[in-house]
C-alpha atoms as a PDB file:
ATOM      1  CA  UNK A   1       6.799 -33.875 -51.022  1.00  0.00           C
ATOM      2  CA  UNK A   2       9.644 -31.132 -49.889  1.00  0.00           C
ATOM      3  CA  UNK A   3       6.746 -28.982 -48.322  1.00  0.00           C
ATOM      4  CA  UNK A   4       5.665 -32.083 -46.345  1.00  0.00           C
ATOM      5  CA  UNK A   5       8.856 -32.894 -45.138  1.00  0.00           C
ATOM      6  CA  UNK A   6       9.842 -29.396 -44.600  1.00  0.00           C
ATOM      7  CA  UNK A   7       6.529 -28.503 -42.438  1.00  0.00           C
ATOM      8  CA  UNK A   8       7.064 -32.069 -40.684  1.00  0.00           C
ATOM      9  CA  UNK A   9      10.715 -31.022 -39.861  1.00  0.00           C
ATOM     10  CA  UNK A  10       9.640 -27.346 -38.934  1.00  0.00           C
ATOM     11  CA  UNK A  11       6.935 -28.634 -36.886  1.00  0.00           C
ATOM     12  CA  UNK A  12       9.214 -30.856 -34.334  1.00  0.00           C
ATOM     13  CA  UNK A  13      11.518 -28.286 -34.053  1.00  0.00           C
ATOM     14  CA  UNK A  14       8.851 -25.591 -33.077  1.00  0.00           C
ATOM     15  CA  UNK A  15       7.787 -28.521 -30.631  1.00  0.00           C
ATOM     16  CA  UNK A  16      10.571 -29.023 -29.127  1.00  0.00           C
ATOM     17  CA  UNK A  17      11.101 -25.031 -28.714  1.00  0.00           C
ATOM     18  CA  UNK A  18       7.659 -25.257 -26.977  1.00  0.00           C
ATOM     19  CA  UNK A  19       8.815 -27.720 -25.090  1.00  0.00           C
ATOM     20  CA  UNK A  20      12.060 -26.155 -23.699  1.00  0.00           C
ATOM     21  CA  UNK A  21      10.685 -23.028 -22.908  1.00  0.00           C
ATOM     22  CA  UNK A  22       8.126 -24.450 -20.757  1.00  0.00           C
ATOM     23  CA  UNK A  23      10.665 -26.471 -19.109  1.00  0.00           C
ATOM     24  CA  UNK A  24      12.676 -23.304 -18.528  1.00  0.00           C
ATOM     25  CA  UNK A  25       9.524 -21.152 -17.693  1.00  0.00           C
ATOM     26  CA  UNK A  26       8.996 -23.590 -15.012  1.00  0.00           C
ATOM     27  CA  UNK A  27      12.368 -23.668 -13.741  1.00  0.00           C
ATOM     28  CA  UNK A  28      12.750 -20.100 -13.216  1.00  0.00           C
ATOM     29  CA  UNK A  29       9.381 -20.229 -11.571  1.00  0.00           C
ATOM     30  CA  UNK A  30      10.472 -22.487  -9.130  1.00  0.00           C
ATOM     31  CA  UNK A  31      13.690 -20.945  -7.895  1.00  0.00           C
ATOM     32  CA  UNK A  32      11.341 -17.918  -8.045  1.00  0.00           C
ATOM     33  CA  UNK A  33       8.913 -19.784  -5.467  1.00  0.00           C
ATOM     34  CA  UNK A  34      11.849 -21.876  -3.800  1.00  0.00           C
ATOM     35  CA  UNK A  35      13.999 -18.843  -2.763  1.00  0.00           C
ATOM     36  CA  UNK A  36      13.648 -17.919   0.903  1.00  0.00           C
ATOM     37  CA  UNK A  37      15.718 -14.874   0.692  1.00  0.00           C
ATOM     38  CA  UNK A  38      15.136 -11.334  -0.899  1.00  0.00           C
ATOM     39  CA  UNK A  39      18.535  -9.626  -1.811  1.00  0.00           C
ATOM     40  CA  UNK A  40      18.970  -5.570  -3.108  1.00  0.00           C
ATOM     41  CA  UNK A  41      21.760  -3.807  -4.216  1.00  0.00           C
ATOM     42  CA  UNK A  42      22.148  -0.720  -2.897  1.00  0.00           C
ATOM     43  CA  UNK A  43      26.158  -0.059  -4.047  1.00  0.00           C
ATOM     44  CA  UNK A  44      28.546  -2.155  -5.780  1.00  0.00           C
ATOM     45  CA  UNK A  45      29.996  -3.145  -2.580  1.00  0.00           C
ATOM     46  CA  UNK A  46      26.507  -3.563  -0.271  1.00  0.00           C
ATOM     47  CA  UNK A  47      23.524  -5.474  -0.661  1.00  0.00           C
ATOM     48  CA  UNK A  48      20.688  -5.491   1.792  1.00  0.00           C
ATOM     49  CA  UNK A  49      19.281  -9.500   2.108  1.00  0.00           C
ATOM     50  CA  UNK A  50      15.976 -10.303   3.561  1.00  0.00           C
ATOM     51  CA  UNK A  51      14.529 -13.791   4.487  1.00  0.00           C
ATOM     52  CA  UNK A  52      10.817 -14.112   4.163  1.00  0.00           C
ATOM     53  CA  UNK A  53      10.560 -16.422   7.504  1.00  0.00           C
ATOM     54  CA  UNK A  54      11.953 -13.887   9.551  1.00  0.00           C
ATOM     55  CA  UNK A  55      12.053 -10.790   7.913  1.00  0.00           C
ATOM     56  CA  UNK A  56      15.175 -10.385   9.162  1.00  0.00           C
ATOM     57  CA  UNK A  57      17.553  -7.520   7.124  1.00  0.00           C
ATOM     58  CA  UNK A  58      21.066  -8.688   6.610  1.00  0.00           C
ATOM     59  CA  UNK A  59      23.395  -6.581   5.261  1.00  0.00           C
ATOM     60  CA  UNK A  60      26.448  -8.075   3.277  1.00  0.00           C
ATOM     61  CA  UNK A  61      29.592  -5.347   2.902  1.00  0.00           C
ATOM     62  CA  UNK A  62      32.511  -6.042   0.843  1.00  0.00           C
ATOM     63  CA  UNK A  63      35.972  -3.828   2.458  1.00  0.00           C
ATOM     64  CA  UNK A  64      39.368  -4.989   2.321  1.00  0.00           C
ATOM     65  CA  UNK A  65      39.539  -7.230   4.917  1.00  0.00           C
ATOM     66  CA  UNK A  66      36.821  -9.462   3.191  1.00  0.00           C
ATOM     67  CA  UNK A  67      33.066  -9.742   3.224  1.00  0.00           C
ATOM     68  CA  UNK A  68      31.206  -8.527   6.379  1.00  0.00           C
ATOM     69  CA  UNK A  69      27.671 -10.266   7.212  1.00  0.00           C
ATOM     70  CA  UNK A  70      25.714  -8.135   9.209  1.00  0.00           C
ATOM     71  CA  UNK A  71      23.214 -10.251  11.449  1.00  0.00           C
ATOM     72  CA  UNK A  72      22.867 -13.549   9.774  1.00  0.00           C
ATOM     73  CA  UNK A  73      19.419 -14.932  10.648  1.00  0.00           C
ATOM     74  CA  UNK A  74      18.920 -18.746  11.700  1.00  0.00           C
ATOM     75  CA  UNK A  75      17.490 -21.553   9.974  1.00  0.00           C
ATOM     76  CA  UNK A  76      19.691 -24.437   8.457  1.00  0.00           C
ATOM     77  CA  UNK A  77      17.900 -24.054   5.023  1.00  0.00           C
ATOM     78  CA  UNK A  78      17.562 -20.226   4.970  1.00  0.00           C
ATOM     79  CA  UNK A  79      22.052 -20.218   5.708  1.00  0.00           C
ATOM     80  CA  UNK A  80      22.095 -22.422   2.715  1.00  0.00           C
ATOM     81  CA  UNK A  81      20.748 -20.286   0.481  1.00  0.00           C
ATOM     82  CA  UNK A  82      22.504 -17.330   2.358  1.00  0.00           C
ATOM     83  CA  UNK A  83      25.820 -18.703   2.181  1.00  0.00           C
ATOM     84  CA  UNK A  84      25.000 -19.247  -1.716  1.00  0.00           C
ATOM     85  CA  UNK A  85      24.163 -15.606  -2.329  1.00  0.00           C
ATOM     86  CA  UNK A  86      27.305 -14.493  -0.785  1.00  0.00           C
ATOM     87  CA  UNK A  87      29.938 -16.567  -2.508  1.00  0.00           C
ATOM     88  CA  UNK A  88      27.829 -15.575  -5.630  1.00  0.00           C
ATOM     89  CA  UNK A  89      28.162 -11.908  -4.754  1.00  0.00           C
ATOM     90  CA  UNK A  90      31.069 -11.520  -3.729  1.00  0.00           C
ATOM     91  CA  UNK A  91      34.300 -13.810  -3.999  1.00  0.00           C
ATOM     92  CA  UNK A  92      36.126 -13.447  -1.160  1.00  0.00           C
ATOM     93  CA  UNK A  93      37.682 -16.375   1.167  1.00  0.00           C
ATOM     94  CA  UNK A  94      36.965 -14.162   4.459  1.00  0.00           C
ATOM     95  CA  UNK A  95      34.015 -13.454   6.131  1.00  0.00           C
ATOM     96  CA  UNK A  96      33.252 -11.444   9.071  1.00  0.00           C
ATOM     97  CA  UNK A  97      30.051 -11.286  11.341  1.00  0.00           C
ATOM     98  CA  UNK A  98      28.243  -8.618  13.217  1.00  0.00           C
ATOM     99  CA  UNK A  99      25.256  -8.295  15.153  1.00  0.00           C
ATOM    100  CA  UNK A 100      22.990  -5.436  15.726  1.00  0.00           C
ATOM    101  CA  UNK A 101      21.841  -7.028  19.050  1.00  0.00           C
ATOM    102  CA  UNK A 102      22.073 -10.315  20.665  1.00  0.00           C
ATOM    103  CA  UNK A 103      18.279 -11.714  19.672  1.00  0.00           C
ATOM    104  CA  UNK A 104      18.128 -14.997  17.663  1.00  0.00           C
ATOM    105  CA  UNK A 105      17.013 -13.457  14.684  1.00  0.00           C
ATOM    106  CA  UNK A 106      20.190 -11.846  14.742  1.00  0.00           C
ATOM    107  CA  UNK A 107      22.617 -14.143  15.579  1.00  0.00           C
ATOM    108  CA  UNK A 108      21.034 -17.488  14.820  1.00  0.00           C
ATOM    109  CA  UNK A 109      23.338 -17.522  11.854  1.00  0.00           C
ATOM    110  CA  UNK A 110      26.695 -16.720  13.579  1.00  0.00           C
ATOM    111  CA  UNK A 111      27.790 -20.540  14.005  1.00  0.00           C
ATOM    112  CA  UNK A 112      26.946 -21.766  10.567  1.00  0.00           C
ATOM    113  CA  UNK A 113      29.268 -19.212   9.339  1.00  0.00           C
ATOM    114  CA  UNK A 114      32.128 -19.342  11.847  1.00  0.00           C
ATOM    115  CA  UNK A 115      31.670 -23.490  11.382  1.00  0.00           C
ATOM    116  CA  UNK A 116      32.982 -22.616   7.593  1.00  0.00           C
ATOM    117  CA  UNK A 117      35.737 -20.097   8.580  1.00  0.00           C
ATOM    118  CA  UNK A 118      33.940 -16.933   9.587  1.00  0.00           C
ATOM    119  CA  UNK A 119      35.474 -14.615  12.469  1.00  0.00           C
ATOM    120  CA  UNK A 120      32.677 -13.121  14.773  1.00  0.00           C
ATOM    121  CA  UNK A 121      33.459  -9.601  15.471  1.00  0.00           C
ATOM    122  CA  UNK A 122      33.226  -8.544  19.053  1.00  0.00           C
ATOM    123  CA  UNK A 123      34.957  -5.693  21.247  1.00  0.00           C
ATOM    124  CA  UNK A 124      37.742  -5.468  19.105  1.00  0.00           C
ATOM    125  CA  UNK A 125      35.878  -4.120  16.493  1.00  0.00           C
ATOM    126  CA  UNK A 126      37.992  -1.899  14.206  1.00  0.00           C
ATOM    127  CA  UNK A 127      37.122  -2.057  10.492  1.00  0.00           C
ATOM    128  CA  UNK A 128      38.274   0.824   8.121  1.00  0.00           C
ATOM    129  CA  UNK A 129      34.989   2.293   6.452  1.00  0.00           C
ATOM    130  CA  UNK A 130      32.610   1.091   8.912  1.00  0.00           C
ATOM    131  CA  UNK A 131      31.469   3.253  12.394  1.00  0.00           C
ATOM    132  CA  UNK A 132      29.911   1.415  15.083  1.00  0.00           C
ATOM    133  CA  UNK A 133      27.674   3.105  17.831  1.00  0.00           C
ATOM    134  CA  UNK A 134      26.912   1.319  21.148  1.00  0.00           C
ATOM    135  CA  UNK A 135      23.735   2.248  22.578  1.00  0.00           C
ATOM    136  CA  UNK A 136      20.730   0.915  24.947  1.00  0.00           C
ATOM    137  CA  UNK A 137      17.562   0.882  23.350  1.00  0.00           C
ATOM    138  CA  UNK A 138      15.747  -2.027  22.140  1.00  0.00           C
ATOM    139  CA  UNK A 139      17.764  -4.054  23.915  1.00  0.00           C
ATOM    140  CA  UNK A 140      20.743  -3.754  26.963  1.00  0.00           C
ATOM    141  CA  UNK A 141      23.400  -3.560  23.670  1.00  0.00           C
ATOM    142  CA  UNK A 142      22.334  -2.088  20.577  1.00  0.00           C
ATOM    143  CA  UNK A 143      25.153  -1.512  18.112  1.00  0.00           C
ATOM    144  CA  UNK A 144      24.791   0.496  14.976  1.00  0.00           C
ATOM    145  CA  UNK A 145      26.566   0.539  12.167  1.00  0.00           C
ATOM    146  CA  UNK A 146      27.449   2.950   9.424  1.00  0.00           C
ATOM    147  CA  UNK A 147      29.333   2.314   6.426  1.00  0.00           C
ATOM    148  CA  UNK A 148      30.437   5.571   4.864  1.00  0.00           C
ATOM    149  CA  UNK A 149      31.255   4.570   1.296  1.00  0.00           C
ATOM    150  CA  UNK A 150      27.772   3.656   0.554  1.00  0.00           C
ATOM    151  CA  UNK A 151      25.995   6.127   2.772  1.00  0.00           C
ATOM    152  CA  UNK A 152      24.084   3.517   5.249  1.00  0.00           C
ATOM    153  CA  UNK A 153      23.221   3.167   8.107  1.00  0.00           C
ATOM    154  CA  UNK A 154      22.051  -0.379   9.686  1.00  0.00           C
ATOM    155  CA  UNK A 155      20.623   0.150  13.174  1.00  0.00           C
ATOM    156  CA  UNK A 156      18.891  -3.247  14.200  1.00  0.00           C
ATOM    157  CA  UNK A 157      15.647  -3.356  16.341  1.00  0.00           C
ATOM    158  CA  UNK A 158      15.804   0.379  17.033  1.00  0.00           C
ATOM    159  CA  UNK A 159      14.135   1.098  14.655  1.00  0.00           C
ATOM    160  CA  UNK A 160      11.253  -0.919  13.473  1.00  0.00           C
ATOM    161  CA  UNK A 161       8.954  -0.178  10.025  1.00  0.00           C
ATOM    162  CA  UNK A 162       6.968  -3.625  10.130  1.00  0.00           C
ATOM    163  CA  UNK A 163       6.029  -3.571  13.319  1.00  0.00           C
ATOM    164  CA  UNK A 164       5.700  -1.181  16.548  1.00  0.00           C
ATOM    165  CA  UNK A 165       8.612   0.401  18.525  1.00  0.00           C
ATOM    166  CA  UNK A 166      10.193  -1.791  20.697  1.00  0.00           C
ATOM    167  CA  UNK A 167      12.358   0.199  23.399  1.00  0.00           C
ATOM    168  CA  UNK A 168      11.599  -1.928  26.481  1.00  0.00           C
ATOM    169  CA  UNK A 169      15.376  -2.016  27.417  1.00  0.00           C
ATOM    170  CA  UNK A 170      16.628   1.847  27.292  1.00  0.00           C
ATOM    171  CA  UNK A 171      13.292   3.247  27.983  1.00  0.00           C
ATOM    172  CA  UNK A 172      12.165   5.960  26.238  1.00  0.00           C
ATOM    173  CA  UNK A 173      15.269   8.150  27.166  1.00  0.00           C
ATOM    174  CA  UNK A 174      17.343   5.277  25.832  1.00  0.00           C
ATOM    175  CA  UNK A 175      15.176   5.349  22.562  1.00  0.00           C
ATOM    176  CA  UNK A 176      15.584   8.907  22.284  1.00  0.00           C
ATOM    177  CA  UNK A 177      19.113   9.301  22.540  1.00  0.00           C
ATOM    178  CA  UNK A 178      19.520   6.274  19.925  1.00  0.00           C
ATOM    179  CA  UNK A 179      17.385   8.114  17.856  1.00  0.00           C
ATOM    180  CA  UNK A 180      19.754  11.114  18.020  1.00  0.00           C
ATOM    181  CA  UNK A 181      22.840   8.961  17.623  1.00  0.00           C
ATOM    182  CA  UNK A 182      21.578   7.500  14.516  1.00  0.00           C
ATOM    183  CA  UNK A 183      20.506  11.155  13.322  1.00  0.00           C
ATOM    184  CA  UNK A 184      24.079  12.238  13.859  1.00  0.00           C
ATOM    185  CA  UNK A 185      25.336   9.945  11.214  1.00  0.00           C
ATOM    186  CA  UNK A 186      25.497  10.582   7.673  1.00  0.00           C
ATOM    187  CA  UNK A 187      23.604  13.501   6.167  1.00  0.00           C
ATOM    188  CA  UNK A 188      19.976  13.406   4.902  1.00  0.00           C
ATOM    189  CA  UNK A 189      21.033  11.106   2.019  1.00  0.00           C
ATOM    190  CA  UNK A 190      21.682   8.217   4.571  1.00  0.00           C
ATOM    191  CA  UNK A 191      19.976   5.233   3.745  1.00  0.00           C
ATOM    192  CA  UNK A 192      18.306   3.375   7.342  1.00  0.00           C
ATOM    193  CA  UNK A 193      18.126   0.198   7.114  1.00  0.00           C
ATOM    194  CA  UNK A 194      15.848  -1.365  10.221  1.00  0.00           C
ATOM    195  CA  UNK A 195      15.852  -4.665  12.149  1.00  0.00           C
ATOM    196  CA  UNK A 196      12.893  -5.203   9.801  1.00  0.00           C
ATOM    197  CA  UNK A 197      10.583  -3.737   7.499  1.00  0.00           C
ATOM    198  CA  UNK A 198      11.649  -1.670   4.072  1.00  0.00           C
ATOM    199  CA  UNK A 199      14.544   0.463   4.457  1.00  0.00           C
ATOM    200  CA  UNK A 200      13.630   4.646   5.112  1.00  0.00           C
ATOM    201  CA  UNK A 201      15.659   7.619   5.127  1.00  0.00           C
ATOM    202  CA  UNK A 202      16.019  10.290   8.160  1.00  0.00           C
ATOM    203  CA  UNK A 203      11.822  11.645   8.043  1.00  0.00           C
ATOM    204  CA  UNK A 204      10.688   8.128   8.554  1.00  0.00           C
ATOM    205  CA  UNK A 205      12.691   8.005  11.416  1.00  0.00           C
ATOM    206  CA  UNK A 206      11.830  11.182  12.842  1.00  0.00           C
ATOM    207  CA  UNK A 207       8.058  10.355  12.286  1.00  0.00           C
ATOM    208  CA  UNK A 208       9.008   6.335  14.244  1.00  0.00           C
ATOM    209  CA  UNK A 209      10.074   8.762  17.454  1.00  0.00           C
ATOM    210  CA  UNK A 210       7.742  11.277  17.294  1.00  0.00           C
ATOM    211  CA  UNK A 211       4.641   8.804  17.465  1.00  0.00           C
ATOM    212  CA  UNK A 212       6.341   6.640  19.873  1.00  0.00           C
ATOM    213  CA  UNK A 213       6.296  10.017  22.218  1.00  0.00           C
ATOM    214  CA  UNK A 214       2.991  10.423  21.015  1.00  0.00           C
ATOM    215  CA  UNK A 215       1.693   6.707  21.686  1.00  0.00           C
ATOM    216  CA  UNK A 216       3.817   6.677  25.753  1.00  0.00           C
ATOM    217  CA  UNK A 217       1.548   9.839  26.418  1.00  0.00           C
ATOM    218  CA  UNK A 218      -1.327   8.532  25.846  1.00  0.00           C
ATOM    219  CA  UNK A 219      -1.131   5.475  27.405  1.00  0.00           C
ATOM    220  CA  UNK A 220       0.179   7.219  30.190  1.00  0.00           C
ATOM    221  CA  UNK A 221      -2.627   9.521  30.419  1.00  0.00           C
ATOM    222  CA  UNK A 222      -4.897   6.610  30.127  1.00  0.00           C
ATOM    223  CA  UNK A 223      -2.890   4.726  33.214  1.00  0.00           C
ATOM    224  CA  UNK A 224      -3.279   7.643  35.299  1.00  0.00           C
ATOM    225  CA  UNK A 225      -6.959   7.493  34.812  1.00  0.00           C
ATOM    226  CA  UNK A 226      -6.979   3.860  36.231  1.00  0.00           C
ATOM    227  CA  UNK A 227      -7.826   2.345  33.121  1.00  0.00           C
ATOM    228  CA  UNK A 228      -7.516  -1.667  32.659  1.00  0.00           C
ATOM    229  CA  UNK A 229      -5.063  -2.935  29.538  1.00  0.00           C
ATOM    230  CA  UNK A 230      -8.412  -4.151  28.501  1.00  0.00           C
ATOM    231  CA  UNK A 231      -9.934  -0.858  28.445  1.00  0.00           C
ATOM    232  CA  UNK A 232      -6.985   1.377  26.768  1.00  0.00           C
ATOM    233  CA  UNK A 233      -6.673  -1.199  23.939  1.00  0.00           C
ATOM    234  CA  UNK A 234     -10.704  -0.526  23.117  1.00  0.00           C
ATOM    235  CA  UNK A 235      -9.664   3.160  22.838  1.00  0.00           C
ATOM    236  CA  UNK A 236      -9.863   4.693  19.444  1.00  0.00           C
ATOM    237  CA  UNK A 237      -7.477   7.217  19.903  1.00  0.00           C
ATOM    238  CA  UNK A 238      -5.284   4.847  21.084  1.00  0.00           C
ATOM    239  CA  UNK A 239      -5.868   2.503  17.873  1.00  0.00           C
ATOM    240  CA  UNK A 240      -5.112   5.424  15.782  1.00  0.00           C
ATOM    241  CA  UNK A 241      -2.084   5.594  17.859  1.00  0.00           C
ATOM    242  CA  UNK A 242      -0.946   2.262  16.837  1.00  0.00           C
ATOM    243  CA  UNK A 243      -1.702   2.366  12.858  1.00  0.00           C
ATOM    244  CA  UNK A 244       0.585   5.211  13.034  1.00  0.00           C
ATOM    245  CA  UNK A 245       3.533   1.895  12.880  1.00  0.00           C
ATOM    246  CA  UNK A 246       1.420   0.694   9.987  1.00  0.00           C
ATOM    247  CA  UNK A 247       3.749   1.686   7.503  1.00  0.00           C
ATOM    248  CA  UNK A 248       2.560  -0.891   5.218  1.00  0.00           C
ATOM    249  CA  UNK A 249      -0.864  -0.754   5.691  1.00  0.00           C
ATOM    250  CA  UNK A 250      -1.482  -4.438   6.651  1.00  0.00           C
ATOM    251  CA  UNK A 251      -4.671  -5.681   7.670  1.00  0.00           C
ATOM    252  CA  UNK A 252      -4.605  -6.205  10.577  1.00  0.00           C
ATOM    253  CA  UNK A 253      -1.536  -4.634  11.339  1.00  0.00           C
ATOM    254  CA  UNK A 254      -0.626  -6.813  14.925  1.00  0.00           C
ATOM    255  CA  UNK A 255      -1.862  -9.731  16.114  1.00  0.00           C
ATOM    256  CA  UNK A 256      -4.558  -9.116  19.757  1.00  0.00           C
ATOM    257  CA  UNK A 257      -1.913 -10.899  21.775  1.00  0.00           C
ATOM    258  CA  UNK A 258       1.069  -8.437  20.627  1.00  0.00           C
ATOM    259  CA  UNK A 259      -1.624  -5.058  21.262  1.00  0.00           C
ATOM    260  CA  UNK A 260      -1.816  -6.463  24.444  1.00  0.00           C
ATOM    261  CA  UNK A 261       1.506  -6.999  24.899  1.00  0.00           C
ATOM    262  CA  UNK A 262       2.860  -3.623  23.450  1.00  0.00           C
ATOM    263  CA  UNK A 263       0.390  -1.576  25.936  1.00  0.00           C
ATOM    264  CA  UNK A 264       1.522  -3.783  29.140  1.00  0.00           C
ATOM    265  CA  UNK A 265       5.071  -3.316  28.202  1.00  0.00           C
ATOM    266  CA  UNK A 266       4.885   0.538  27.847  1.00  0.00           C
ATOM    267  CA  UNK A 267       3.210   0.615  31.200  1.00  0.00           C
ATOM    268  CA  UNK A 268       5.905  -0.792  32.537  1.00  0.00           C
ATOM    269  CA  UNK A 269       8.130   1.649  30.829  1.00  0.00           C
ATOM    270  CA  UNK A 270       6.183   4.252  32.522  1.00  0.00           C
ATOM    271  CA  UNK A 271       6.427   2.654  35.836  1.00  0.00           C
ATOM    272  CA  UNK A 272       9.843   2.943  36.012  1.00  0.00           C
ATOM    273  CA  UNK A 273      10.405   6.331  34.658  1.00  0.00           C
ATOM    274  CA  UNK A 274       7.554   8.392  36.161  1.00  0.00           C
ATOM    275  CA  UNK A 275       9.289  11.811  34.804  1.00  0.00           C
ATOM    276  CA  UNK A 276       8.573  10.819  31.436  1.00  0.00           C
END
């Protein structure tokens, strides 16, 4: 009668462990599933976040002053969940923003946090730890920043490893010389964080310039020839060209509208600097 009752007894509780670890197995999924944002630690006072919807990389820096947000993406759900992971991070009352460039995917975020108290950090930028660079590039400001403690480096829509270069605004004199001034920072240990894309060190960005170079000339060549947008983008060489940005090997790696787009744009890059 004891075994019975004991194997009765033994069996509800082994039920009701089955129970509660599918309940918990299911929760854990879900916040798995439910979470919009990616977050890394790189040091124990910087974390490189990433939202899935935009792909956005926001870097979150803890100094002195308080925490610094670097180019808080938009979305009213995504901020949530942002806003979250910071206060979980880091507990700190004040928050500061910066921006890379002015894009929405950059700054779509600034009002949500200067709603709850948050300073956005403009000209008078002067924060102990962390370099800024101005420079022309992707777009008519590009600001990088470097924070020295941790060794990196975030640089914005200069540099690009999920999708192709985008230097419409500088040219590719302006891209260049961004190139070098990111180069100049550091030392070969610097960690690059991009506007998007998986985080590289300095060879990955040498590589991004020297196939941009390599991708202008032909389609330059091409141009000269008299060839039609229609006609370069059929070009092998020139396809080749553009896996070169495939750093992740997706298939396919740009949508037909953005090829387009990418080989009209550089003509008109060439247009205006015929000395390139």
């Amino acid at each position: 009668m004891q075994d019975i009752i004991w194997h009765s007894v033994k069996g509800g509780i082994l039920k009701k462990l089955t129970i509660w670890l599918s309940a918990l197995f299911l929760t854990l999924s879900f916040h798995s599933i439910a979470s919009n944002i990616k977050q890394e630690k790189i040091a124990d006072n910087l974390h490189i976040l990433s939202g899935k919807e935009y792909g956005t990389n926001i870097g979150l820096i803890s100094t002195e002053e308080g925490v610094v947000i670097i180019d808080p993406m938009p979305g009213e759900r995504n901020l949530a969940e942002l806003d979250e992971i910071i206060k979980s991070t880091y507990d700190n009352s004040n928050t500061f923003i910066l921006n890379t460039h002015k894009h929405a995917d950059h700054t779509g975020g600034n009002e949500f946090f200067i709603k709850r108290g948050g300073t956005l950090i403009g000209s008078e930028f002067d924060f102990m730890g962390i370099k800024r660079v101005e420079l022309k590039s992707h777009s008519s400001t590009d600001y990088v920043y470097y924070h020295e403690k941790s060794n990196v480096i975030f640089v914005g829509d200069v540099f690009d490893t999920s999708w192709h270069p985008t230097f419409y605004a500088g040219g590719l004199e302006g891209f260049d010389k961004a190139v070098n001034a990111i180069l100049a920072l550091g030392d070969k240990e610097s960690l690059i964080v991009p506007g998007h894309g998986v985080p590289a060190y300095k060879p990955a960005l040498k590589a991004f310039r020297e196939n941009t170079f390599k991708w202008v000339s032909i389609i330059q060549e091409l141009h000269k020839e008299g060839q039609s947008v229609e006609s370069i983008m059929k070009k092998q060489r020139v396809k080749v060209a553009l896996e070169k940005f495939n750093v992740s090997k997706q298939s396919p790696f740009i949508p037909e509208n953005a090829f387009k787009r990418f080989v009209e744009r550089t003509i008109t890059v060439i247009e205006k600097e015929k000395d390139i």
